[in-house]
Protein backbone atom coordinates (compact mmCIF):
# COMPACT_ATOMS: atom_id res chain seq x y z
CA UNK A 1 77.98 99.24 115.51
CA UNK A 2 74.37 99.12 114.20
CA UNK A 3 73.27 97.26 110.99
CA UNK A 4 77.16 95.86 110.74
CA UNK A 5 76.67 94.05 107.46
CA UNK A 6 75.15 96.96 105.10
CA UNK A 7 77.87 99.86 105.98
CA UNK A 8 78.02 100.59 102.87
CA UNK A 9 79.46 99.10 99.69
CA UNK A 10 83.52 99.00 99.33
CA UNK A 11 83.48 98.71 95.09
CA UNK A 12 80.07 99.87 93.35
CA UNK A 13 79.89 98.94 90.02
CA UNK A 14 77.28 100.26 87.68
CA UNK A 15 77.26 98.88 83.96
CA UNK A 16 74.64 99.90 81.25
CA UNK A 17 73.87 96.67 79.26
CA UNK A 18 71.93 96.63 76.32
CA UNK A 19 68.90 93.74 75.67
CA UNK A 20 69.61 91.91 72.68
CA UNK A 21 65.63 92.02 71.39
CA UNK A 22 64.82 95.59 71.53
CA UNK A 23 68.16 96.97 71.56
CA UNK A 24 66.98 99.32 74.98
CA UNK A 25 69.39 99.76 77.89
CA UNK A 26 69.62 99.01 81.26
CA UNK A 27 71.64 99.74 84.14
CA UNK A 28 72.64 97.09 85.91
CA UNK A 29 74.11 97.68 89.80
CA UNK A 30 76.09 95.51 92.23
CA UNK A 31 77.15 96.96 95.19
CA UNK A 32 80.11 94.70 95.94
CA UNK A 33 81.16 93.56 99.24
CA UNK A 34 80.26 95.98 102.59
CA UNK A 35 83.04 98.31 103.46
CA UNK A 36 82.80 96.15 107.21
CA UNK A 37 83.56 92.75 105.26
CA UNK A 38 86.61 94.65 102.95
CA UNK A 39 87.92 96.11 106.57
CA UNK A 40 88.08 92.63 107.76
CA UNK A 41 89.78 90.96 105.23
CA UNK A 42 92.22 93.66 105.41
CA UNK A 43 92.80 93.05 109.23
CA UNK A 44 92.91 89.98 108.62
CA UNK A 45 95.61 89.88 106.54
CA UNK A 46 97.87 91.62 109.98
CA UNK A 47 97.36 88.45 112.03
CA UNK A 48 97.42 85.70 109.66
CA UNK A 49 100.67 84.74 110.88
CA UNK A 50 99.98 84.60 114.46
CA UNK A 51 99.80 81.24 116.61
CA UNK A 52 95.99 81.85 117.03
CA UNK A 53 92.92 78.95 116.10
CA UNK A 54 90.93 80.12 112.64
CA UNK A 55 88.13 81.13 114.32
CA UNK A 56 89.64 83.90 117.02
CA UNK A 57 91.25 85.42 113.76
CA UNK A 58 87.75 85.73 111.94
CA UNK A 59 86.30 87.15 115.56
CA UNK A 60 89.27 89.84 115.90
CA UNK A 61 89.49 90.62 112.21
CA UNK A 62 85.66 91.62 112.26
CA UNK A 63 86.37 93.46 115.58
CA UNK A 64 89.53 95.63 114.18
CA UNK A 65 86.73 96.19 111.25
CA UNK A 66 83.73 97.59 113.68
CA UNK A 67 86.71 99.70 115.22
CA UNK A 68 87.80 101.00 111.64
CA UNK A 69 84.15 102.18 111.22
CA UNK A 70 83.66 104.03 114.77
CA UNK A 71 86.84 105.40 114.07
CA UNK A 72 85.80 107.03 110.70
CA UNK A 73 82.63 108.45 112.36
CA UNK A 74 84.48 110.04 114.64
């Protein structure tokens, strides 16, 4: 996968805020976490319970996540 952390947000959020001085708004926008990083977390979750050190399940999780995202290109 190219450019693995900015796939994409997973929750956008847009808010219009008003300044207290001169009562004009603003829109404020956060992209959230990347859609690669909400994959992971969600793989993640799958193996948690497996006999396996911290750090393999962080490597795999982020691996199932770069497979999720081929797999929707396809």
């Amino acid at each position: 996968m190219t450019n693995k952390n900015h796939v994409g947000p997973a929750f956008p959020v847009s808010a219009l805020v008003y300044n207290e001085e001169n009562k004009d708004p603003s829109t404020i926008i956060h992209d959230g976490m990347s859609l690669r990083d909400y994959f992971a977390a969600k793989a993640m979750l799958g193996v948690a319970h497996e006999a396996l050190e911290i750090d393999e399940i962080a490597v795999w999780a982020y691996k199932m996540a770069d497979a999720m995202l081929k797999a929707r290109e396809e």
